[in-house]
C-alpha atoms as a PDB file:
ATOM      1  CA  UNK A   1       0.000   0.000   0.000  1.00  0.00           C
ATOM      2  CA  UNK A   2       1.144   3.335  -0.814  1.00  0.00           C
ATOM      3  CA  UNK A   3       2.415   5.613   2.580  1.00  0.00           C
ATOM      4  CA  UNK A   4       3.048   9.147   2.281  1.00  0.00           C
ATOM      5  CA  UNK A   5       3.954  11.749   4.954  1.00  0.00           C
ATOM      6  CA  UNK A   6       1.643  14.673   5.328  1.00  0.00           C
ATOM      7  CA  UNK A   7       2.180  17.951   7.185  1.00  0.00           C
ATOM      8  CA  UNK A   8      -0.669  17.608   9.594  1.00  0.00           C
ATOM      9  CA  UNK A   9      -3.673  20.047   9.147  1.00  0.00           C
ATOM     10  CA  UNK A  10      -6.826  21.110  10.618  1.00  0.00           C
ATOM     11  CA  UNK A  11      -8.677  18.777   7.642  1.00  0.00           C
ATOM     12  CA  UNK A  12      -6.805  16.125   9.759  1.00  0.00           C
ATOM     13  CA  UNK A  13      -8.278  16.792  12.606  1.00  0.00           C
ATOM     14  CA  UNK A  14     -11.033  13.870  13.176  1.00  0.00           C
ATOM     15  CA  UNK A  15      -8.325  11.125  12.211  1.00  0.00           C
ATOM     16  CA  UNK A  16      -5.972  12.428  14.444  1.00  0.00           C
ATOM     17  CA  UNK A  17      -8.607  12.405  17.386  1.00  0.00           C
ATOM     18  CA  UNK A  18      -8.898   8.754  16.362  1.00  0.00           C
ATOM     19  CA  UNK A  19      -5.129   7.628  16.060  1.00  0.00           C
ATOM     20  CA  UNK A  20      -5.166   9.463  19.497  1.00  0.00           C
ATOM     21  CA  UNK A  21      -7.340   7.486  21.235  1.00  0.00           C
ATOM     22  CA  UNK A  22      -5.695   3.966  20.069  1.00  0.00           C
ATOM     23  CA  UNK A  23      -3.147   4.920  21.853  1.00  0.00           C
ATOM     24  CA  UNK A  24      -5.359   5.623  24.997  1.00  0.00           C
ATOM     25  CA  UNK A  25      -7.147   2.467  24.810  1.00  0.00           C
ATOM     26  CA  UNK A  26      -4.057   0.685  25.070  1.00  0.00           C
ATOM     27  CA  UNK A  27      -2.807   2.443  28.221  1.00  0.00           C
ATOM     28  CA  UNK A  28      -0.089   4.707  26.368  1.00  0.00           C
ATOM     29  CA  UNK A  29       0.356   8.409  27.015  1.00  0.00           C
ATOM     30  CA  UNK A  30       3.166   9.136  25.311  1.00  0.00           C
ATOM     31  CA  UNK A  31       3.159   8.666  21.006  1.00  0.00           C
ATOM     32  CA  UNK A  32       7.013   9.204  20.176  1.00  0.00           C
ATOM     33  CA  UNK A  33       7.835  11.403  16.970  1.00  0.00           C
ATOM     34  CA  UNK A  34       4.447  12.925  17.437  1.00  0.00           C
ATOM     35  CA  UNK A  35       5.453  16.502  18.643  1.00  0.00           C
ATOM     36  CA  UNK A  36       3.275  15.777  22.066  1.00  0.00           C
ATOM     37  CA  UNK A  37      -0.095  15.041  20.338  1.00  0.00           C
ATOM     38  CA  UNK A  38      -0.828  13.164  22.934  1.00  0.00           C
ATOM     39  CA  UNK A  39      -0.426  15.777  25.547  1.00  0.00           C
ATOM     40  CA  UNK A  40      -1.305  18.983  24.236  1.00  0.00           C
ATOM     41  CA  UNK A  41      -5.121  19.662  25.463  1.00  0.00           C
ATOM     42  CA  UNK A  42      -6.763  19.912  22.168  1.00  0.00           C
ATOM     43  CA  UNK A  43      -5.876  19.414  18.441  1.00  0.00           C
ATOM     44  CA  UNK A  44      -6.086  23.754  17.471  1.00  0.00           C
ATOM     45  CA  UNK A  45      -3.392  24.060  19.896  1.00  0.00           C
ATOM     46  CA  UNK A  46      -1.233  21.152  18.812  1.00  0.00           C
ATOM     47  CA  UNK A  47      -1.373  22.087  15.450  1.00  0.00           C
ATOM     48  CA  UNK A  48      -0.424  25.756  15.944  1.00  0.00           C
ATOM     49  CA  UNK A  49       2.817  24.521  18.398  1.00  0.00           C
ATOM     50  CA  UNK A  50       4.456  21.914  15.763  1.00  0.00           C
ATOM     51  CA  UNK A  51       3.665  24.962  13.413  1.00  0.00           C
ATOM     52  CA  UNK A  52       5.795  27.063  15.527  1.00  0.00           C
ATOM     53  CA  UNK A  53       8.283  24.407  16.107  1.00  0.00           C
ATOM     54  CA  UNK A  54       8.938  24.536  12.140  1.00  0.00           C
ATOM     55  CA  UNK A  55       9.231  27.793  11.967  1.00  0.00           C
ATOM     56  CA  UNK A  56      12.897  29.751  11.869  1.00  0.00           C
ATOM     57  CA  UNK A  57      12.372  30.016  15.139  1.00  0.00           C
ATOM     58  CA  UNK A  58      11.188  27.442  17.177  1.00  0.00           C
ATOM     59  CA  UNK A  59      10.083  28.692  20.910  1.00  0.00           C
ATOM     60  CA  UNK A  60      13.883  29.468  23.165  1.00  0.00           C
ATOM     61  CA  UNK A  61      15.813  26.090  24.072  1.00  0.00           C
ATOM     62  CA  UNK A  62      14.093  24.291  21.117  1.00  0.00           C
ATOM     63  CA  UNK A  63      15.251  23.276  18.084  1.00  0.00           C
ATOM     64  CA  UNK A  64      13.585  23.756  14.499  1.00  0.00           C
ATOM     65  CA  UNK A  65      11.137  20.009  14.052  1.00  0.00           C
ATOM     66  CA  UNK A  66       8.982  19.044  11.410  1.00  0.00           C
ATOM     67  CA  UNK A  67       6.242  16.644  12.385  1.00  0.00           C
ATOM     68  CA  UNK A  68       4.731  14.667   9.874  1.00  0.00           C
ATOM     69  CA  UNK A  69       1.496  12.218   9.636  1.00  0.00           C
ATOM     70  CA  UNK A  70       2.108   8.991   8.001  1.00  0.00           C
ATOM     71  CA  UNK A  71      -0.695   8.370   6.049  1.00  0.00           C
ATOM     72  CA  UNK A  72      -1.958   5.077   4.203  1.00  0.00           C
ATOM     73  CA  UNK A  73      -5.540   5.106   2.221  1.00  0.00           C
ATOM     74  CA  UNK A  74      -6.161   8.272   3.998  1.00  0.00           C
ATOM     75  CA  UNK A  75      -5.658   6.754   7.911  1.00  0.00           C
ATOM     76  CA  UNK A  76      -3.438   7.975  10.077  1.00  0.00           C
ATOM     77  CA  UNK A  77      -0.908   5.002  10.661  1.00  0.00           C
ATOM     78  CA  UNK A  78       2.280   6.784  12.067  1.00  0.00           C
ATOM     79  CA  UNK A  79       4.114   9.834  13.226  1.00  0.00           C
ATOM     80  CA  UNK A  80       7.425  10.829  12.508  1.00  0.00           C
ATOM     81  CA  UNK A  81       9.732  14.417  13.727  1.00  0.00           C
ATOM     82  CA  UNK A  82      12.542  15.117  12.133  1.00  0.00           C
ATOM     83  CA  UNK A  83      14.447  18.078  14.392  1.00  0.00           C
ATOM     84  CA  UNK A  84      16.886  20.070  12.001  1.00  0.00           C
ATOM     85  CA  UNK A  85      19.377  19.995  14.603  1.00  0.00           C
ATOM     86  CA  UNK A  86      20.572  18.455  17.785  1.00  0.00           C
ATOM     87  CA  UNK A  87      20.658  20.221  21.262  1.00  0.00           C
ATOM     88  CA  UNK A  88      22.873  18.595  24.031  1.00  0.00           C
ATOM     89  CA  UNK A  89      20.169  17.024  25.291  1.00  0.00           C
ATOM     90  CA  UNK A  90      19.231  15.479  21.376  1.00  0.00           C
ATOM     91  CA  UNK A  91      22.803  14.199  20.956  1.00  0.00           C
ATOM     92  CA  UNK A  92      22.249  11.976  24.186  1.00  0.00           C
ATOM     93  CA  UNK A  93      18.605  10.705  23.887  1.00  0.00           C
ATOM     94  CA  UNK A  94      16.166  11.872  20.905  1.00  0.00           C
ATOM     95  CA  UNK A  95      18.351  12.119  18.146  1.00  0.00           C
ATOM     96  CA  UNK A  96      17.479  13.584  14.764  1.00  0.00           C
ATOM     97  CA  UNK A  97      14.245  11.258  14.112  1.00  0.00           C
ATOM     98  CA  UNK A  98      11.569  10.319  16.384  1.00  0.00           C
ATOM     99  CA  UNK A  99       8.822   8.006  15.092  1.00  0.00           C
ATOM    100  CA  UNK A 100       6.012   5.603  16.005  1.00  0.00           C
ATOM    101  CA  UNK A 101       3.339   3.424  14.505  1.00  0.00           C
ATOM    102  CA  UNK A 102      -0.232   3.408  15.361  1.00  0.00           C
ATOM    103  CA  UNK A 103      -0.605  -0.171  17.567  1.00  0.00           C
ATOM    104  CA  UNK A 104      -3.033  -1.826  15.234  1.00  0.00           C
ATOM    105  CA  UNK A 105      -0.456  -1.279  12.156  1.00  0.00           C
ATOM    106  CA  UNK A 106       2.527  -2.361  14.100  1.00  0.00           C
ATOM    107  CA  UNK A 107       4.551  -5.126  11.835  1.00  0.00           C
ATOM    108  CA  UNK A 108       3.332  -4.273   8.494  1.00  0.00           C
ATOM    109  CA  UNK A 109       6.690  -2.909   7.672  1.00  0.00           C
ATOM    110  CA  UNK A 110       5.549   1.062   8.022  1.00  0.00           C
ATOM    111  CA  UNK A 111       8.325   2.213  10.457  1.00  0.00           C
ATOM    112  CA  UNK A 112      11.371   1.141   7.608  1.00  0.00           C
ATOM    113  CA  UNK A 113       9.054   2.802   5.499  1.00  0.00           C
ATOM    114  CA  UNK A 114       8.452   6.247   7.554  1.00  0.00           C
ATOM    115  CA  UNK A 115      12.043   6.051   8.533  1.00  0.00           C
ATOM    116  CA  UNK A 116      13.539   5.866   4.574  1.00  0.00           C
ATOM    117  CA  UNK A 117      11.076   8.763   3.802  1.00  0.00           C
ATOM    118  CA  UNK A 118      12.383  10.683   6.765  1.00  0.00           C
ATOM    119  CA  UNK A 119      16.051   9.984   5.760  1.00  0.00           C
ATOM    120  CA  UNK A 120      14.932  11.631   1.752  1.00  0.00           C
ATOM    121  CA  UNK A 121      13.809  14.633   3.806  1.00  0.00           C
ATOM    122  CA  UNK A 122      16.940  14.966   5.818  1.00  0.00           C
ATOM    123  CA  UNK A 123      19.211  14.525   2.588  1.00  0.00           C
ATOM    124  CA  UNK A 124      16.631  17.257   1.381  1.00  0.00           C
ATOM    125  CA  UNK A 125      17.693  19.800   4.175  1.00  0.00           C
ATOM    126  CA  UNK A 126      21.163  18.906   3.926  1.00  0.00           C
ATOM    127  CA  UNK A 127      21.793  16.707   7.362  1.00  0.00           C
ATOM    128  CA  UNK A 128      24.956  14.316   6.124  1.00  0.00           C
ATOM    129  CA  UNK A 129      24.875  12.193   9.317  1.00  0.00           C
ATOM    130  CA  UNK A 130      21.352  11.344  11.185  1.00  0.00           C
ATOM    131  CA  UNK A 131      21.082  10.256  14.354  1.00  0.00           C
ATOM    132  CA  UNK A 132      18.479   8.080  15.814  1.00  0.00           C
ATOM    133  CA  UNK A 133      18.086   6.537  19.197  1.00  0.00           C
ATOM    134  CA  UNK A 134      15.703   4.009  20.697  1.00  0.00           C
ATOM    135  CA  UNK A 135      15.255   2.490  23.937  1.00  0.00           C
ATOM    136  CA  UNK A 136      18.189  -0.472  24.470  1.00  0.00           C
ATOM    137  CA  UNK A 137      14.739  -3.210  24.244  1.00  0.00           C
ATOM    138  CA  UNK A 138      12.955  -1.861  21.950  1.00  0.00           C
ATOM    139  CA  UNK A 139      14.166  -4.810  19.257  1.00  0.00           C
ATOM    140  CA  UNK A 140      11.794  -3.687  16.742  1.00  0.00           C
ATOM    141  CA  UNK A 141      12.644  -0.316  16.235  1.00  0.00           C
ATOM    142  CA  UNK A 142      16.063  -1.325  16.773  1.00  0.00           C
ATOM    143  CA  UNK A 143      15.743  -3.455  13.395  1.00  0.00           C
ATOM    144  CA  UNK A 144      14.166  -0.911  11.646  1.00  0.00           C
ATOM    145  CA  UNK A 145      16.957   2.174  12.137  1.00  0.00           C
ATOM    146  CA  UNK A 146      19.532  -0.463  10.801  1.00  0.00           C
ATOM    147  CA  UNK A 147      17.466  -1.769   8.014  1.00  0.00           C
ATOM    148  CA  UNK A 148      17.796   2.215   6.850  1.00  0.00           C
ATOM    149  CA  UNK A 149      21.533   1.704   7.472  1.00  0.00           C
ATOM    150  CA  UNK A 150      22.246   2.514  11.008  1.00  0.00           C
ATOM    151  CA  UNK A 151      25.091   1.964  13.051  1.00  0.00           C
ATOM    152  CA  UNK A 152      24.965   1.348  16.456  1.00  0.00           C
ATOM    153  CA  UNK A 153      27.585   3.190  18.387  1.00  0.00           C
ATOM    154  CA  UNK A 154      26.767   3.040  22.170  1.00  0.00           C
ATOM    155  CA  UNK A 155      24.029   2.943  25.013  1.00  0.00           C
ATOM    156  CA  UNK A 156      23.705   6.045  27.258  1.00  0.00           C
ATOM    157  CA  UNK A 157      21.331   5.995  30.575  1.00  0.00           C
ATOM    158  CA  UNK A 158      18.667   8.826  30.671  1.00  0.00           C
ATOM    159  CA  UNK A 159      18.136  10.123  34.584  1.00  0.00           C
ATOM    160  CA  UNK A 160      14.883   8.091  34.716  1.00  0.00           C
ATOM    161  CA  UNK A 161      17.712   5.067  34.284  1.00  0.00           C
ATOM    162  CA  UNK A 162      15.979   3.839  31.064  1.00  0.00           C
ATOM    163  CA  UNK A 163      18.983   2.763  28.552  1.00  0.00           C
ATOM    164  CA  UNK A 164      18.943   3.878  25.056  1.00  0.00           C
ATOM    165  CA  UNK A 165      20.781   2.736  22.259  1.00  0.00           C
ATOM    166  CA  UNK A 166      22.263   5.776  19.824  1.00  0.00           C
ATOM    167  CA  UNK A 167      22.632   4.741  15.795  1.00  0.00           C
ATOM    168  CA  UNK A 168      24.220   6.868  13.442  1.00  0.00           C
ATOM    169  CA  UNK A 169      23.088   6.614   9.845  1.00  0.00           C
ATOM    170  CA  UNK A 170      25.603   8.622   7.166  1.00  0.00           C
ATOM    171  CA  UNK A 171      23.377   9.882   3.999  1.00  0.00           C
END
């Protein structure tokens, strides 16, 4: 099936609110790549701050991200950010890409998709080295960062003690 990624919208609005709530029904409150969706109180205001975070200038101690919907026959199925840059705090944990797939989508290949798209955009705004991190268990999206080519090169422990694993990827 054919997968673009979409600048989100206000005509996106209702299949947001849905690709929201499958995340609630599972128990998650947190969607990565997503630009806090999740946690920004309504969908206006959401849209208006990942405007903002694309613009030249992105609010103080932020860098410039673009958040995109993945989109397949019109559904939401993923989100993915690309940040132009890396803070401190991006080099350790974060990285250039954040992304996730909608639960009910999960192992239909989407992420490797999402991610290669992601990587044409980066090439696009002239990033020669991406990188990406992901928790140290998370196997899947582990798999999918080096099926786009990445390289692991070492684990760093966030304060909360969760371990993450930090791939580089060279375009």
């Amino acid at each position: 099936m054919h997968m673009e990624l979409i600048l989100p919208s206000i005509t996106h609005k209702q299949k947001a609110l849905e690709y929201i709530q499958e995340y609630l029904d599972i128990g998650d409150r947190h969607i990565h790549g997503s630009g806090g969706l999740i946690v920004i109180p309504n969908y206006e205001r959401w849209l208006e701050y990942v405007t903002v975070m694309n613009s030249d200038t992105p609010p103080e101690g932020l860098v410039r991200a673009t958040t995109y919907f993945a989109v397949v026959d019109k559904k939401i199925i993923g989100t993915i950010q690309i940040r132009h840059t890396l803070s401190d705090e991006l080099l350790c944990s974060g990285g250039h890409i954040g992304y996730s797939v909608l639960p009910s989508e999960r192992m239909k290949g989407y992420a490797t998709r999402m991610l290669a798209a992601a990587l044409d955009i980066c090439r696009q705004l002239g990033i020669s080295k991406v990188l990406i991190t992901c928790d140290k268990y998370n196997i899947a999206s582990a798999a999918t960062i080096k099926r786009n080519g990445g390289v692991f090169e070492n684990e760093l422990i966030e304060p909360d003690g969760n371990i993450v694993g930090r791939y580089w990827i060279t375009l």
